[in-house]
C-alpha atoms as a PDB file:
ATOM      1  CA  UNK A   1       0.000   0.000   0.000  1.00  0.00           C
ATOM      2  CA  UNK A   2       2.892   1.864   0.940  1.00  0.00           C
ATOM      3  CA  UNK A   3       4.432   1.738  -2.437  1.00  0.00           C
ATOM      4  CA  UNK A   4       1.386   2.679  -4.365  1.00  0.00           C
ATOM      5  CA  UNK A   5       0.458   5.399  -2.428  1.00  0.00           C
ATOM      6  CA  UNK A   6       3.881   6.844  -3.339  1.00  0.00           C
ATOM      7  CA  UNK A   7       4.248   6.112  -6.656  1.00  0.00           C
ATOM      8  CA  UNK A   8       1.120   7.433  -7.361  1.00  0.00           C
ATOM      9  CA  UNK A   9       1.657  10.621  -5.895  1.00  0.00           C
ATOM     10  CA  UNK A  10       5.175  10.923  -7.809  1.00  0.00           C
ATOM     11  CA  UNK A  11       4.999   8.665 -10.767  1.00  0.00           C
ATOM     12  CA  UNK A  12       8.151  10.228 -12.081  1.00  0.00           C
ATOM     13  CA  UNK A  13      10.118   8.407  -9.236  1.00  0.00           C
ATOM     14  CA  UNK A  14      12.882   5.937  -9.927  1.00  0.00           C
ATOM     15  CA  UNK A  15      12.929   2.682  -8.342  1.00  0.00           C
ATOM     16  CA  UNK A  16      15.699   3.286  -6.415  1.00  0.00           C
ATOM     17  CA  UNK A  17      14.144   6.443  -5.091  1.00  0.00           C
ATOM     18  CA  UNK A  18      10.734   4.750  -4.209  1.00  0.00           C
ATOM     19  CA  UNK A  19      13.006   2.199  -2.301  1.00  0.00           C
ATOM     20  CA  UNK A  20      14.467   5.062  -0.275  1.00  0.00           C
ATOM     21  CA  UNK A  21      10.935   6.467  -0.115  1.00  0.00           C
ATOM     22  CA  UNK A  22       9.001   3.740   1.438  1.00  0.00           C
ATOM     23  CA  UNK A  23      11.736   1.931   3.239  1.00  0.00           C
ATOM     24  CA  UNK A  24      11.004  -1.463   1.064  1.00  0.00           C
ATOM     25  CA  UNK A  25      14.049  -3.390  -0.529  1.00  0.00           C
ATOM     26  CA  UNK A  26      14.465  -2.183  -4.509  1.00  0.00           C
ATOM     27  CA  UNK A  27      13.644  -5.350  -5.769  1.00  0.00           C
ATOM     28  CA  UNK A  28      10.493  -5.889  -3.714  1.00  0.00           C
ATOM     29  CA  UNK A  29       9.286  -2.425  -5.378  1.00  0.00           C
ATOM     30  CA  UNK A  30      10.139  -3.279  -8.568  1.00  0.00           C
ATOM     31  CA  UNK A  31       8.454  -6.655  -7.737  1.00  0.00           C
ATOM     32  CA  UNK A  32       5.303  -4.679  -6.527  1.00  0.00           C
ATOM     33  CA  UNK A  33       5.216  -1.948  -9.523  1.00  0.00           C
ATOM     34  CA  UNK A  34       5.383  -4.867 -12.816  1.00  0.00           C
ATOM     35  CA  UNK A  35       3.398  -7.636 -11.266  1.00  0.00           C
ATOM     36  CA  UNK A  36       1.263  -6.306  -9.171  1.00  0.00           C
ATOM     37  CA  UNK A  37       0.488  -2.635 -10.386  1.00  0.00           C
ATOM     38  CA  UNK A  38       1.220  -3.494 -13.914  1.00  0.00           C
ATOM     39  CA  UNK A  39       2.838  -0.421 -13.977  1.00  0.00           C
ATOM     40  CA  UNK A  40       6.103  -0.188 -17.266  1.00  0.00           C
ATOM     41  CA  UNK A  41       8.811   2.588 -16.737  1.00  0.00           C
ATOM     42  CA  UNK A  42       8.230   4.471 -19.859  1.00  0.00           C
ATOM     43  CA  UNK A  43      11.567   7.024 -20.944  1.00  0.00           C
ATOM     44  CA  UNK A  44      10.100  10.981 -21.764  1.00  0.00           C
ATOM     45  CA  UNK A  45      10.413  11.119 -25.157  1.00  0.00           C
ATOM     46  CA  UNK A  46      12.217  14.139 -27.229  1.00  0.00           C
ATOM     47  CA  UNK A  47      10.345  16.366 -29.021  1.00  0.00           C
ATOM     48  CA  UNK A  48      11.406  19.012 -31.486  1.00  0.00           C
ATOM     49  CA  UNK A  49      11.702  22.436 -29.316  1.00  0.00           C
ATOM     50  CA  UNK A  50       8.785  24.710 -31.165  1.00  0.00           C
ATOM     51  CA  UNK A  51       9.649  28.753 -31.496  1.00  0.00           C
ATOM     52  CA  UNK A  52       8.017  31.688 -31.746  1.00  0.00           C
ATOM     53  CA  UNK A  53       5.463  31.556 -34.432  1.00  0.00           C
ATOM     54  CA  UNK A  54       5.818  27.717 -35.384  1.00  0.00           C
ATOM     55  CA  UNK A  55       2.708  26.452 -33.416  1.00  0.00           C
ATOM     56  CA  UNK A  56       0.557  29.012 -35.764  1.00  0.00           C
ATOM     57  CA  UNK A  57       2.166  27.853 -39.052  1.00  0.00           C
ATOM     58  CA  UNK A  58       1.502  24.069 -38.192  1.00  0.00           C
ATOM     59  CA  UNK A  59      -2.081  24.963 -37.247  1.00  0.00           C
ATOM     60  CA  UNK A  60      -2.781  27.062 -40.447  1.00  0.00           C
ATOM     61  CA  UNK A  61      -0.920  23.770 -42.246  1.00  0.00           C
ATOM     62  CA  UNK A  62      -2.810  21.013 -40.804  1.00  0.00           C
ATOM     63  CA  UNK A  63      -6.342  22.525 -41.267  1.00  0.00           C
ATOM     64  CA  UNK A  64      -5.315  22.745 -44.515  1.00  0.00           C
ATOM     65  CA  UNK A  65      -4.033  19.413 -45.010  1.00  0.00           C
ATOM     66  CA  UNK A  66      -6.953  17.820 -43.106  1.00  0.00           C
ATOM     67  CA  UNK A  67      -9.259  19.727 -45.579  1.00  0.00           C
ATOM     68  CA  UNK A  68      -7.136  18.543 -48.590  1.00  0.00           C
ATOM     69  CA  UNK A  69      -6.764  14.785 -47.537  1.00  0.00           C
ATOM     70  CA  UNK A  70     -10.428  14.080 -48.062  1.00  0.00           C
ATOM     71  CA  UNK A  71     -10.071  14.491 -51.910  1.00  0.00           C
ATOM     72  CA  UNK A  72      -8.255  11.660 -53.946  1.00  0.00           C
ATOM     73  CA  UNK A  73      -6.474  14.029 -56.243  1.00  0.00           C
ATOM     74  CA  UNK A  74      -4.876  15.011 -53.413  1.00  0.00           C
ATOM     75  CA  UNK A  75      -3.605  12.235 -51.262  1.00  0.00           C
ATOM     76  CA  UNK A  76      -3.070  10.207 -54.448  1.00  0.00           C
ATOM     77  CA  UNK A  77      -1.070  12.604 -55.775  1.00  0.00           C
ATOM     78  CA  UNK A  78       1.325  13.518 -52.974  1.00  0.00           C
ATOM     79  CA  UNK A  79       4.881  13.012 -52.676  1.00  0.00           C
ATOM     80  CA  UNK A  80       6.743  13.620 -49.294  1.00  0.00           C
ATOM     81  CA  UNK A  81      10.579  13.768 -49.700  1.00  0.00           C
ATOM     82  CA  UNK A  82      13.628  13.547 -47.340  1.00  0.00           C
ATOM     83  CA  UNK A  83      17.543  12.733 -46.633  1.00  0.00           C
ATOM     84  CA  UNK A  84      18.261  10.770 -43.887  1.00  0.00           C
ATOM     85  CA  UNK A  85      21.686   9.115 -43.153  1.00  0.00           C
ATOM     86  CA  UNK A  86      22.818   5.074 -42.556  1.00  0.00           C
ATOM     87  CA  UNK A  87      26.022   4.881 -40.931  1.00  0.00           C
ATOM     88  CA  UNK A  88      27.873   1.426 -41.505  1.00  0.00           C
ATOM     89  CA  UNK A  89      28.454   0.375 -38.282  1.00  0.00           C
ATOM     90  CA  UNK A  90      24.283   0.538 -37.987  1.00  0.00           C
ATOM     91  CA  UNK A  91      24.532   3.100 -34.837  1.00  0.00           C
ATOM     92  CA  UNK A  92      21.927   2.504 -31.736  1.00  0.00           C
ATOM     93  CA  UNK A  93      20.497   5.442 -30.384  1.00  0.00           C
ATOM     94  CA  UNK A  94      20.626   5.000 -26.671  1.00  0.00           C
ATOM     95  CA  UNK A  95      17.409   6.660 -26.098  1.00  0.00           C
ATOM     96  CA  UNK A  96      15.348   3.692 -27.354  1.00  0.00           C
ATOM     97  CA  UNK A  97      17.476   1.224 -25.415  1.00  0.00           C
ATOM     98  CA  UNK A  98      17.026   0.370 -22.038  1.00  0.00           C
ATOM     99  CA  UNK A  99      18.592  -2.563 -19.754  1.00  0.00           C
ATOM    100  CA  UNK A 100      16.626  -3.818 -16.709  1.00  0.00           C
ATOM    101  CA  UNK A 101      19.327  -4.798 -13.498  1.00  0.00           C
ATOM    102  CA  UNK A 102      19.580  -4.242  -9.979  1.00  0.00           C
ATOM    103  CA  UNK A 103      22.791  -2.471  -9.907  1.00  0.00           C
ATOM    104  CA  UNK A 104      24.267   0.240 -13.197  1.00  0.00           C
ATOM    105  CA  UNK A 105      24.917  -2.125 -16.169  1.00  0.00           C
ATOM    106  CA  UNK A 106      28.364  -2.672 -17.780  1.00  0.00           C
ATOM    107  CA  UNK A 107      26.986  -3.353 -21.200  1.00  0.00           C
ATOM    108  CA  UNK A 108      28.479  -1.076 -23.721  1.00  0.00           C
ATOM    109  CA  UNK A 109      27.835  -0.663 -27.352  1.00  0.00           C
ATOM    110  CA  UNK A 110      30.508   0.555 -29.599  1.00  0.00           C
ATOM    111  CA  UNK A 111      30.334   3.674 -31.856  1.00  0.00           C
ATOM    112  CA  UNK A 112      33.015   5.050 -34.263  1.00  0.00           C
ATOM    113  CA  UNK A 113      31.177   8.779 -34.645  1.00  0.00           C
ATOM    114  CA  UNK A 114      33.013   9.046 -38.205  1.00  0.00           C
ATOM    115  CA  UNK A 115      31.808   5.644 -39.246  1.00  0.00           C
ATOM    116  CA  UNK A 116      31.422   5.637 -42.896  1.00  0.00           C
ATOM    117  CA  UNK A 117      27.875   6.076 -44.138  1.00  0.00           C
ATOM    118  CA  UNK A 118      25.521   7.156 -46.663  1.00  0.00           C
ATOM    119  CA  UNK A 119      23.154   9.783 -47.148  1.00  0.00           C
ATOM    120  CA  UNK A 120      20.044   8.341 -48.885  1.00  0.00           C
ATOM    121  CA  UNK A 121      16.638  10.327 -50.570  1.00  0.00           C
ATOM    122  CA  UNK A 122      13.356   9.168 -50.451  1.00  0.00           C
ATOM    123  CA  UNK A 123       9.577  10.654 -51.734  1.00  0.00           C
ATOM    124  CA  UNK A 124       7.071   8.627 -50.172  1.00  0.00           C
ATOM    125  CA  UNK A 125       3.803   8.563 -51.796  1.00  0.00           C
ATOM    126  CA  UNK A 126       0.316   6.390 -51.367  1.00  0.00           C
ATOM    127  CA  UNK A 127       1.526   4.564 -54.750  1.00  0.00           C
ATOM    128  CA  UNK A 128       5.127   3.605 -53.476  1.00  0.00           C
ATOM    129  CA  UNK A 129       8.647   4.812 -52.557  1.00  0.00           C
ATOM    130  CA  UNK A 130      10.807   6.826 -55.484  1.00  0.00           C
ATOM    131  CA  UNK A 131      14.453   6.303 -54.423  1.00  0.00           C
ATOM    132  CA  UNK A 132      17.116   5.875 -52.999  1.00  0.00           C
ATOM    133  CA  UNK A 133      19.084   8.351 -54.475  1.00  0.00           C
ATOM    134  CA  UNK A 134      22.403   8.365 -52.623  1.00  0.00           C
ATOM    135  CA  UNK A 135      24.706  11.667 -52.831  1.00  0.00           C
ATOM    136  CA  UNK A 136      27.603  10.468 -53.549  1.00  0.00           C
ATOM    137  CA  UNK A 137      30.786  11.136 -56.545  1.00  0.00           C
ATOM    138  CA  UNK A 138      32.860   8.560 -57.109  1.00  0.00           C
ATOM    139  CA  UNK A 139      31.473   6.428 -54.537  1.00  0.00           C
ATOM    140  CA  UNK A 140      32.140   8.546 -51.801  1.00  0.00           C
ATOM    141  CA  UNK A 141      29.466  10.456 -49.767  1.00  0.00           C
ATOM    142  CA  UNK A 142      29.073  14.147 -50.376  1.00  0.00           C
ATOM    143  CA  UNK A 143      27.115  16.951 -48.336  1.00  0.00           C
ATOM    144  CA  UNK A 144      23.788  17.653 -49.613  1.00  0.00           C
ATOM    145  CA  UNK A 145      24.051  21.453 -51.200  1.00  0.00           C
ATOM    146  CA  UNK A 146      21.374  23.358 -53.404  1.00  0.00           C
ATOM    147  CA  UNK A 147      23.221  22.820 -56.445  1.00  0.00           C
ATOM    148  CA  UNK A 148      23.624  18.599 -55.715  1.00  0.00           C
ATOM    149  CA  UNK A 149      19.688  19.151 -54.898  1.00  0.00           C
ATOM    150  CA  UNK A 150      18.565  20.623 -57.592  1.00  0.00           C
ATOM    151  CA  UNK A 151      20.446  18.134 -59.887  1.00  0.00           C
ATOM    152  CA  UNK A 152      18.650  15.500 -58.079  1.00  0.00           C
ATOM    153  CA  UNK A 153      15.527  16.631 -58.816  1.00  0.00           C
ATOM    154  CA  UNK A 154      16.270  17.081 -62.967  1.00  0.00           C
ATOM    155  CA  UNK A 155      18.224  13.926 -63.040  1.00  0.00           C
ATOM    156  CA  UNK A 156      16.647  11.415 -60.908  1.00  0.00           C
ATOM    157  CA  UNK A 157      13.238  12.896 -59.451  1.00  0.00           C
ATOM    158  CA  UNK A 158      11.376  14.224 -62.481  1.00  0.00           C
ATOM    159  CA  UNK A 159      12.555  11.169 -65.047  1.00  0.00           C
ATOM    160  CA  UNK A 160      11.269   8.654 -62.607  1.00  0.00           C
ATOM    161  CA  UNK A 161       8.158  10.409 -62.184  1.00  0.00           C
ATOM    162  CA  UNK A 162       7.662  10.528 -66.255  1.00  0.00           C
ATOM    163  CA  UNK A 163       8.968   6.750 -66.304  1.00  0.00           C
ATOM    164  CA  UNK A 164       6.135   5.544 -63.992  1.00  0.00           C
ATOM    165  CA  UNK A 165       3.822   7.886 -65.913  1.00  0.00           C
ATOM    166  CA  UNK A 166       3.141  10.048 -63.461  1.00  0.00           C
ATOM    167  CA  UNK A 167       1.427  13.413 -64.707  1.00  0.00           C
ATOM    168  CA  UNK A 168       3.806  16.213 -63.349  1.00  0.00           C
ATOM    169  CA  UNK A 169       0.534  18.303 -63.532  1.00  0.00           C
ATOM    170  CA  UNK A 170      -0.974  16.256 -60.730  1.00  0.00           C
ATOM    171  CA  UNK A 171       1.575  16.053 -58.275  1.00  0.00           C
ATOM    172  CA  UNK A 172       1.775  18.036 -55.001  1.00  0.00           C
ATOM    173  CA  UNK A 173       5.522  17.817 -54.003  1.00  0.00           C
ATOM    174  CA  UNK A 174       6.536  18.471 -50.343  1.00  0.00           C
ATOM    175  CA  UNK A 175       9.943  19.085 -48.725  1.00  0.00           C
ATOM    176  CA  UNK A 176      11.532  20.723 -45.696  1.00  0.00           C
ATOM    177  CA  UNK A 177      12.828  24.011 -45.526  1.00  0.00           C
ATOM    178  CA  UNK A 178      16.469  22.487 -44.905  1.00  0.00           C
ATOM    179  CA  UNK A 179      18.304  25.364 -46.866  1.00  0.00           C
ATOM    180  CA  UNK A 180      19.796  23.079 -49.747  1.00  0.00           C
ATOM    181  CA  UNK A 181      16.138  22.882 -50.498  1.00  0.00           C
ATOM    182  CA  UNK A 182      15.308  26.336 -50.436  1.00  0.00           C
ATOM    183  CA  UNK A 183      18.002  28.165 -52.849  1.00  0.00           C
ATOM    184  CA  UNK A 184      16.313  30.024 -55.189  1.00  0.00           C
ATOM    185  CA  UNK A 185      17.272  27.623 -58.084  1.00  0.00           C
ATOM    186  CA  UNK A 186      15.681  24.950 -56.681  1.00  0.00           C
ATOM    187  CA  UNK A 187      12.014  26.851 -55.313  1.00  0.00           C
ATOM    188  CA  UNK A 188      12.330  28.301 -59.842  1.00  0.00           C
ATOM    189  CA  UNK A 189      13.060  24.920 -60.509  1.00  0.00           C
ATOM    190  CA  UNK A 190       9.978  23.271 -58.272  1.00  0.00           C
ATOM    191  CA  UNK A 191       7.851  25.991 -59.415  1.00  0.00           C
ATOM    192  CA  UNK A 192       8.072  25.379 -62.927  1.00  0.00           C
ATOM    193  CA  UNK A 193       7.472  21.949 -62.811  1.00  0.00           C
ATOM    194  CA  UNK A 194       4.738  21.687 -60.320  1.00  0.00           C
ATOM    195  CA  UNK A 195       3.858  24.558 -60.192  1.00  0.00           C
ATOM    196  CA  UNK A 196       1.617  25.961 -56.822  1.00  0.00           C
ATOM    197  CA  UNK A 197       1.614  22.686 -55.923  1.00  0.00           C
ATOM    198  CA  UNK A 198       4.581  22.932 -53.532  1.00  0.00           C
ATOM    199  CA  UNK A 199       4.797  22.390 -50.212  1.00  0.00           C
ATOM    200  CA  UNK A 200       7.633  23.695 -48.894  1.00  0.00           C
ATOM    201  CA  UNK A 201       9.404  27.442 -47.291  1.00  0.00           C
ATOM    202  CA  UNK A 202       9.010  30.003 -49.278  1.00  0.00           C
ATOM    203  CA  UNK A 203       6.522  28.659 -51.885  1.00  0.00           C
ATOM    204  CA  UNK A 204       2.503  28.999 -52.136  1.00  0.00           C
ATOM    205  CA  UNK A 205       1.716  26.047 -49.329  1.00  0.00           C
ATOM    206  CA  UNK A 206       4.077  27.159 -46.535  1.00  0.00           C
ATOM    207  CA  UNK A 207       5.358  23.664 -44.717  1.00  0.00           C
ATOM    208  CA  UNK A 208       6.727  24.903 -41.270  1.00  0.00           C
ATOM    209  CA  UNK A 209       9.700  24.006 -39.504  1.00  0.00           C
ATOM    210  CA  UNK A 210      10.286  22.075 -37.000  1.00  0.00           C
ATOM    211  CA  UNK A 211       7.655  19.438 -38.164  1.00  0.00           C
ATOM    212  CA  UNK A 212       9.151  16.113 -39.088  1.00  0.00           C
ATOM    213  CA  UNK A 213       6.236  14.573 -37.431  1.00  0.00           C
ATOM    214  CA  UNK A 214       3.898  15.540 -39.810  1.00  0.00           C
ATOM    215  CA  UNK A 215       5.881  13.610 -42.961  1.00  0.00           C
ATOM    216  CA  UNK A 216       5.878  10.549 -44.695  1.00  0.00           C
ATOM    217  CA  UNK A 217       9.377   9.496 -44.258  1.00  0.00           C
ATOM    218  CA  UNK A 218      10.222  10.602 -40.936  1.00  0.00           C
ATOM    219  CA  UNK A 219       6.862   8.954 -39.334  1.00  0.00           C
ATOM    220  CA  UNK A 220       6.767   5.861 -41.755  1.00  0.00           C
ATOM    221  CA  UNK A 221       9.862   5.035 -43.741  1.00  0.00           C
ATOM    222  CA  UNK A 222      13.070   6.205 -42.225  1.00  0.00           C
ATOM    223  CA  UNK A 223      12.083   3.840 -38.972  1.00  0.00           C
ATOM    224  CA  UNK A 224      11.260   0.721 -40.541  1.00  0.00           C
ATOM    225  CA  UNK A 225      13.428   1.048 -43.388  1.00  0.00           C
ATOM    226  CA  UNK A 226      16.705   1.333 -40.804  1.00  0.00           C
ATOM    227  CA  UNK A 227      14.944  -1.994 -38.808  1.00  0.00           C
ATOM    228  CA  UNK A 228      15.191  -3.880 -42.043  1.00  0.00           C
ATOM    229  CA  UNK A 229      18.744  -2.932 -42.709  1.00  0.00           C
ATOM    230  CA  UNK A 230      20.301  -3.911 -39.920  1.00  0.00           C
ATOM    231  CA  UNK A 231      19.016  -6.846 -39.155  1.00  0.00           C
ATOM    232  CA  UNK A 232      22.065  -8.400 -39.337  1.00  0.00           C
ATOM    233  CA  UNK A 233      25.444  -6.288 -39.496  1.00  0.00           C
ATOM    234  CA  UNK A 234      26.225  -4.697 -42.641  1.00  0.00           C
ATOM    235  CA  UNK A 235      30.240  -4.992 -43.128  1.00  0.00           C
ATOM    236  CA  UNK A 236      30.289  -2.287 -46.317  1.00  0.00           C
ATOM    237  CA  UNK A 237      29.400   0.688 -48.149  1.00  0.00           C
ATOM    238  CA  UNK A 238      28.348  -1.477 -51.010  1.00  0.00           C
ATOM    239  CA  UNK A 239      25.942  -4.338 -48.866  1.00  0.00           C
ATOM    240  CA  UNK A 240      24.721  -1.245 -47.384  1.00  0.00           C
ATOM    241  CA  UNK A 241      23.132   0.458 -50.343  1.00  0.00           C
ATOM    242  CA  UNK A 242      22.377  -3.189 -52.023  1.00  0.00           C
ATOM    243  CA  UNK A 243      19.994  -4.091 -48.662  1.00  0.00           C
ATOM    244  CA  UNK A 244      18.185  -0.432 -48.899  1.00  0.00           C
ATOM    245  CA  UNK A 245      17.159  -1.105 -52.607  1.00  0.00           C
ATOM    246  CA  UNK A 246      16.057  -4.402 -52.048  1.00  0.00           C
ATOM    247  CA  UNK A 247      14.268  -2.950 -48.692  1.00  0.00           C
ATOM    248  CA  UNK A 248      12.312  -0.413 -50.633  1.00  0.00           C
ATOM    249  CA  UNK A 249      11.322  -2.930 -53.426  1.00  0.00           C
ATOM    250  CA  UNK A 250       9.675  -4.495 -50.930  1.00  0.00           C
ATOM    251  CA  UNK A 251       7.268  -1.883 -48.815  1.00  0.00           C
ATOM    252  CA  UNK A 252       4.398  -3.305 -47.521  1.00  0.00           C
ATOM    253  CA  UNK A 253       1.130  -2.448 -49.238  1.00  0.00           C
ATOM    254  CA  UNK A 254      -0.471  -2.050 -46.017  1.00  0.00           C
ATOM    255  CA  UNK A 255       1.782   0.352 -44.991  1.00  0.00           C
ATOM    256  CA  UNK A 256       1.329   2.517 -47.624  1.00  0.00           C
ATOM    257  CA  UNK A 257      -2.266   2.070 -47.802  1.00  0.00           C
ATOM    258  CA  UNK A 258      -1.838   3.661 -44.052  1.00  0.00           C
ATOM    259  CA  UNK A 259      -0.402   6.557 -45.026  1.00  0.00           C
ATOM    260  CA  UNK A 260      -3.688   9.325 -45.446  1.00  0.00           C
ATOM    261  CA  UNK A 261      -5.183   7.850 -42.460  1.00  0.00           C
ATOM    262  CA  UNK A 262      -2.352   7.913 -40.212  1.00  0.00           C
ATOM    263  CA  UNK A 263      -0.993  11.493 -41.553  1.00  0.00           C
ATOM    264  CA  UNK A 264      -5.006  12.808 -41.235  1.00  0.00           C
ATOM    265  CA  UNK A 265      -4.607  11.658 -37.674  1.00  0.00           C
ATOM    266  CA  UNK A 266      -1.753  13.737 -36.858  1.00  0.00           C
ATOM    267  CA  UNK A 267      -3.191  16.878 -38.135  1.00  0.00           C
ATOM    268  CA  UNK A 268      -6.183  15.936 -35.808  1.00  0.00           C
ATOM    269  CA  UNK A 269      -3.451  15.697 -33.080  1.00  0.00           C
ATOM    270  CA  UNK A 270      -1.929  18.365 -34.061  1.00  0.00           C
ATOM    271  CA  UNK A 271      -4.995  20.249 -33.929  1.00  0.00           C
ATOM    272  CA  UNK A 272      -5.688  19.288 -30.291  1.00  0.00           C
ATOM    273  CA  UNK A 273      -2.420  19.986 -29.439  1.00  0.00           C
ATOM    274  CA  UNK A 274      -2.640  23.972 -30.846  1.00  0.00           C
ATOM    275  CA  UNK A 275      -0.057  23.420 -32.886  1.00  0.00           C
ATOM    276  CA  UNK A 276       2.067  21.598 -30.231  1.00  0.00           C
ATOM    277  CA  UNK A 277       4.524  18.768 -30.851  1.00  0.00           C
ATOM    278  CA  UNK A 278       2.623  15.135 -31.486  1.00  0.00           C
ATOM    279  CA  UNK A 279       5.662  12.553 -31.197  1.00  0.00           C
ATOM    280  CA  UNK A 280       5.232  11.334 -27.755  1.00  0.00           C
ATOM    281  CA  UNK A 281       1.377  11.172 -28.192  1.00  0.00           C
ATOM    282  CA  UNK A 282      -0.047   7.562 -28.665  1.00  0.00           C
ATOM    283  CA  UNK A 283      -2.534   8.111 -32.122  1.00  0.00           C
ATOM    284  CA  UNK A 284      -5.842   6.358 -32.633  1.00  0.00           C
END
């Protein structure tokens, strides 16, 4: 009684401090807590720090997009696009890993921070997954700059598009406002190809910063694209790029089926949240 009392008076209490708390051995709490509270320890998850001005623009974005999503030439039609990097050595984040023990844990995980990796491109849409595209000359990895962008987009983006026979008339392309994609090359260059049907800084649909969590690949494919590759260790550059094609050949249907409801359900978060950061909530 003791310990539930406490811990639900200060939920944010370790273990160790609950022992001290109530006076009952650690493991007895702990004991207490999983089996017969059923409580978890759940980690505060980080959220992308909001300034001054960004909780308006997400509003004034997701009322929009919630009004847009309920017409197919819209949701059919949209392409989400972003870089993310795969690092060789298949890095953990120590965030999302967690060790249960009495006493400080001595497991370690090693992590060379200039690990070779890749930097990969993706546009997610509800009819598949354009990419990768990997920046890279002469098979070694190169920043991403407006110039590298833009060629991107003429090379790779717009002749895959035309190969699946996708009308450039009908598509709504979206990007950050990471400054290689905001030069003012590459907003000419997305203007006269699709062009108010941009969603980006600086163009006629303003997308905000700060607001990976309202995105294709940052909610859906970066995630579960990374679990597939490293399943097992990749040993180099070359396995590395060979397991993310064969990764994206193979998206679930399902998955991208997913993709209006679960984005119109974060504007509805996002919504109830004024704006506010949705990561950490749970979405139904």
């Amino acid at each position: 009684m003791r310990i539930k009392k406490a811990i639900f008076r200060a939920p944010k209490l370790s273990v160790r401090r609950l022992s001290l708390r109530t006076g009952v051995p650690y493991t007895t709490v702990r004991r207490v807590l999983r089996s017969w509270l059923g409580l978890f320890p759940y980690r505060l998850q980080r959220v992308h720090r909001l300034k001054r001005g960004d909780r308006a623009q997400r509003l004034r974005l997701c009322k929009w997009l919630a009004a847009k999503l309920g017409r197919p030439r819209f949701y059919r039609w949209l392409f989400m696009t972003d870089e993310a990097h795969f690092f060789l050595d298949g890095s953990v984040s120590k965030k999302n890993c967690r060790i249960w023990a009495t006493e400080r844990p001595t497991e370690s995980v090693e992590h060379d921070p200039y690990a070779p990796h890749i930097t990969v491109w993706c546009a997610v849409s509800h009819r598949g997954v354009i990419g990768p595209y990997f920046f890279q000359q002469r098979s070694n990895t190169v920043t991403v700059t407006g110039i590298r962008y833009k060629t991107m987009l003429e090379k790779f983006f717009i002749p895959e598009l035309q190969r699946r026979g996708i009308p450039l008339s009908k598509v709504w392309f979206q990007q950050d406002g990471a400054r290689p994609h905001t030069t003012v090359a590459v907003l000419q260059f997305l203007r006269e190809q699709f062009g108010s049907r941009v969603l980006s800084k600086s163009s006629a649909v303003n997308w905000p910063p700060r607001s990976p969590d309202l995105t294709f690949p940052d909610f859906f494919l970066w995630g579960w694209l990374k679990a597939e590759v490293y399943r097992k260790p990749v040993t180099t550059i070359s396995s590395l790029k060979s397991r993310i094609r064969r990764a994206l050949r193979n998206v679930p249907e399902t998955m991208l089926a997913a993709l209006r409801d679960n984005l119109m359900m974060r504007c509805r978060a996002c919504l109830r949240q004024r704006g506010g950061p949705i990561e950490h909530l749970t979405l139904r």
